[in-house]
C-alpha atoms as a PDB file:
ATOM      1  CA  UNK A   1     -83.070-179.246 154.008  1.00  0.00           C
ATOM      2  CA  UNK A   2     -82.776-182.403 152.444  1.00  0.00           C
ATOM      3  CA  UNK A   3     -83.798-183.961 148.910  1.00  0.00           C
ATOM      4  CA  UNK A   4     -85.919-186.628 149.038  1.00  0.00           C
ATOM      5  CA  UNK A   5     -86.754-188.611 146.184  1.00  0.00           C
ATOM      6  CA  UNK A   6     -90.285-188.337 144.423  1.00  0.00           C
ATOM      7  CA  UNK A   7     -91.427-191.922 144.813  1.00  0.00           C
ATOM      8  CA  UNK A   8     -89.897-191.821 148.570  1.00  0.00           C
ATOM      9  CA  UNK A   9     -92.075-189.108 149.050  1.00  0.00           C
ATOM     10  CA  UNK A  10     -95.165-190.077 147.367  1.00  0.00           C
ATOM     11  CA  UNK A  11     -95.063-193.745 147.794  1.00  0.00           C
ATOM     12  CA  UNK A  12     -98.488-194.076 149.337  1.00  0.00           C
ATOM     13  CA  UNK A  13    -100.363-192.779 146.218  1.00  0.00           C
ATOM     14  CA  UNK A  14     -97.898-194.162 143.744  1.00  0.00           C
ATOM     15  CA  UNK A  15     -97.959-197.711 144.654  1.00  0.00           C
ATOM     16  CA  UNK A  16    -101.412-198.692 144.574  1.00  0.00           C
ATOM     17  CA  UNK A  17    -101.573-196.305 141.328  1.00  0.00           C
ATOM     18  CA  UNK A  18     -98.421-198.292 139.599  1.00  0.00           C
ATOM     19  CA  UNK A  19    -100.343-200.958 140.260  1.00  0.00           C
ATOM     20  CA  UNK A  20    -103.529-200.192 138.523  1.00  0.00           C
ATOM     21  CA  UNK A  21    -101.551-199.341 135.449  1.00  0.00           C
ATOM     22  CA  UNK A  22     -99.845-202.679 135.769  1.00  0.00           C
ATOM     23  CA  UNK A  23    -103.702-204.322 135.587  1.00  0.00           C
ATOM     24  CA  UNK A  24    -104.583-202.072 132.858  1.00  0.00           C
ATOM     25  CA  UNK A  25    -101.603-203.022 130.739  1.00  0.00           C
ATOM     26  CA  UNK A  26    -102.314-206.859 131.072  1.00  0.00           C
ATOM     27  CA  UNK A  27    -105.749-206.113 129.445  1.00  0.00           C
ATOM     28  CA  UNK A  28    -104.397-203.512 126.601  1.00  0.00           C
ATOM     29  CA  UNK A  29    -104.364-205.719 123.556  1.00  0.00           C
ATOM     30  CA  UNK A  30    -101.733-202.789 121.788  1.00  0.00           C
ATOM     31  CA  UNK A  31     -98.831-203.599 122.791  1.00  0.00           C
ATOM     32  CA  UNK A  32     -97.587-200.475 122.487  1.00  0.00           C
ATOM     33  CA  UNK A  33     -99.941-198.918 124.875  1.00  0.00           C
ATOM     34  CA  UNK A  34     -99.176-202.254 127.215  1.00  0.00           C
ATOM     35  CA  UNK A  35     -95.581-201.141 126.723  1.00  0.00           C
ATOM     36  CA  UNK A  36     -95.610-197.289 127.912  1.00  0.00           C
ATOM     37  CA  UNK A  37     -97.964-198.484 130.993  1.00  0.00           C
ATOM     38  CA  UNK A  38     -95.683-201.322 132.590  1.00  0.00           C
ATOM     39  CA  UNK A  39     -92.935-198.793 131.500  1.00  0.00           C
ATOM     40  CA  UNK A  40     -94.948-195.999 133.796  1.00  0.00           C
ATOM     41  CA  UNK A  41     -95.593-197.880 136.460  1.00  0.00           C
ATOM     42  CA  UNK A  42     -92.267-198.570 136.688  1.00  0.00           C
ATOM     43  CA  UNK A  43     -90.940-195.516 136.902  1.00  0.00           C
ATOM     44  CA  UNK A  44     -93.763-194.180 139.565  1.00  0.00           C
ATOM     45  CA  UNK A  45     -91.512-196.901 141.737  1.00  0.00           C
ATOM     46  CA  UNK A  46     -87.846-195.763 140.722  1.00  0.00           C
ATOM     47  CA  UNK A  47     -88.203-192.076 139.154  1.00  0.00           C
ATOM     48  CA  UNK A  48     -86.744-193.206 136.523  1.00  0.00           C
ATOM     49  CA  UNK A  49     -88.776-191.797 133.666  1.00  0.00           C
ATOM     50  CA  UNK A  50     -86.554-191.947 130.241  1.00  0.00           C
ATOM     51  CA  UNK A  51     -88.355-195.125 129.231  1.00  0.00           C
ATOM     52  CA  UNK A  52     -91.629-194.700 129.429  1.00  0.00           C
ATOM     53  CA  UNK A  53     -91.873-191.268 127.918  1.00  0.00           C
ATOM     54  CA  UNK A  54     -89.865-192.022 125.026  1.00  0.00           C
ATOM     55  CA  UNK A  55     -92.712-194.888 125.189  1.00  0.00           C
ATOM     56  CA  UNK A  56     -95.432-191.923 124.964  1.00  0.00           C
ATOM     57  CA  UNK A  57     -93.184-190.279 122.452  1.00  0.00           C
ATOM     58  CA  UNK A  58     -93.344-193.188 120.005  1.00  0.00           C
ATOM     59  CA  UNK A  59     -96.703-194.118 121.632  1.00  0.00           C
ATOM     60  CA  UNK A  60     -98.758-190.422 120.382  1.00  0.00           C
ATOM     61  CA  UNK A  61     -96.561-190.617 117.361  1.00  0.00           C
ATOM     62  CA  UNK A  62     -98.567-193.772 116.618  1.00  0.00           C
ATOM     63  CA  UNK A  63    -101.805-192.324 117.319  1.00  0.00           C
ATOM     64  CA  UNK A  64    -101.237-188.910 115.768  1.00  0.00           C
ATOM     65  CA  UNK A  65    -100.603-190.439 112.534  1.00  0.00           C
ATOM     66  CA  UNK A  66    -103.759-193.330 113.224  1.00  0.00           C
ATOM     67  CA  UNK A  67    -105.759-190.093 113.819  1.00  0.00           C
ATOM     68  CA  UNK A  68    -104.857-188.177 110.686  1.00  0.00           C
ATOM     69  CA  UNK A  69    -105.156-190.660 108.554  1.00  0.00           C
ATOM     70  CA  UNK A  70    -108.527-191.254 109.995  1.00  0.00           C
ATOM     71  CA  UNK A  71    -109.581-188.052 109.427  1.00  0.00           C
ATOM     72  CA  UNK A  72    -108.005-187.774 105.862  1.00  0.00           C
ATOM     73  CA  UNK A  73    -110.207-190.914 104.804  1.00  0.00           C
ATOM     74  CA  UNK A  74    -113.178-189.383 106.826  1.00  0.00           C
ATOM     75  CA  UNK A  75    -112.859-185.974 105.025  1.00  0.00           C
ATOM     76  CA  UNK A  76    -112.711-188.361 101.508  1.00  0.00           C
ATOM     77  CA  UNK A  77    -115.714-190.172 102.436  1.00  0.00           C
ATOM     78  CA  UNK A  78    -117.796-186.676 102.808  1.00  0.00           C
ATOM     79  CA  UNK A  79    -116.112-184.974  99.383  1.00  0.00           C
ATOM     80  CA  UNK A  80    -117.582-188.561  97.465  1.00  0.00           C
ATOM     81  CA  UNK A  81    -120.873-188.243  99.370  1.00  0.00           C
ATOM     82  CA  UNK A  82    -121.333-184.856  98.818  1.00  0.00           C
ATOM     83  CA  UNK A  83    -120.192-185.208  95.337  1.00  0.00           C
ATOM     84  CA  UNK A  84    -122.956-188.087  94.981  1.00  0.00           C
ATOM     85  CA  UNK A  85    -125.648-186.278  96.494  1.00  0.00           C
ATOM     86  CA  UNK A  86    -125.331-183.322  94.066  1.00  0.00           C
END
């Protein structure tokens, strides 16, 4: 038995699919989002990964706060228009 390397192995789908990412980064205008996808399709080619999920880390870190204060301001909006209404 011997180890082979993930992208060894699964070169055929991760090639083409590295490169898709690669197109989609180049029309991402965030470039954080740009960043974590060259980073990925990167590391579909050398399994190294470290990168580009620290990437994600920082990357849903980003949106989790985007998103909550989102829906803090969204969940203002209805209190003042439900306060208006009444």
């Amino acid at each position: 038995m011997k180890a082979v390397p993930y992208s060894q192995e699964y070169r055929e789908y991760l090639e083409p699919t590295a490169k898709l990412l690669l197109e989609a980064a180049a029309l991402v205008e965030d470039a954080s989002v740009r960043n974590f996808l060259e980073l990925r399709a990167k590391a579909f080619l050398d399994d190294n990964y470290y990168d580009s999920d620290a990437a994600w880390y920082l990357l849903s870190l980003s949106l989790s706060l985007s998103l909550s204060l989102s829906l803090s301001l969204s969940r203002l909006v209805l209190s003042l228009n439900s306060l208006f209404i009444s």
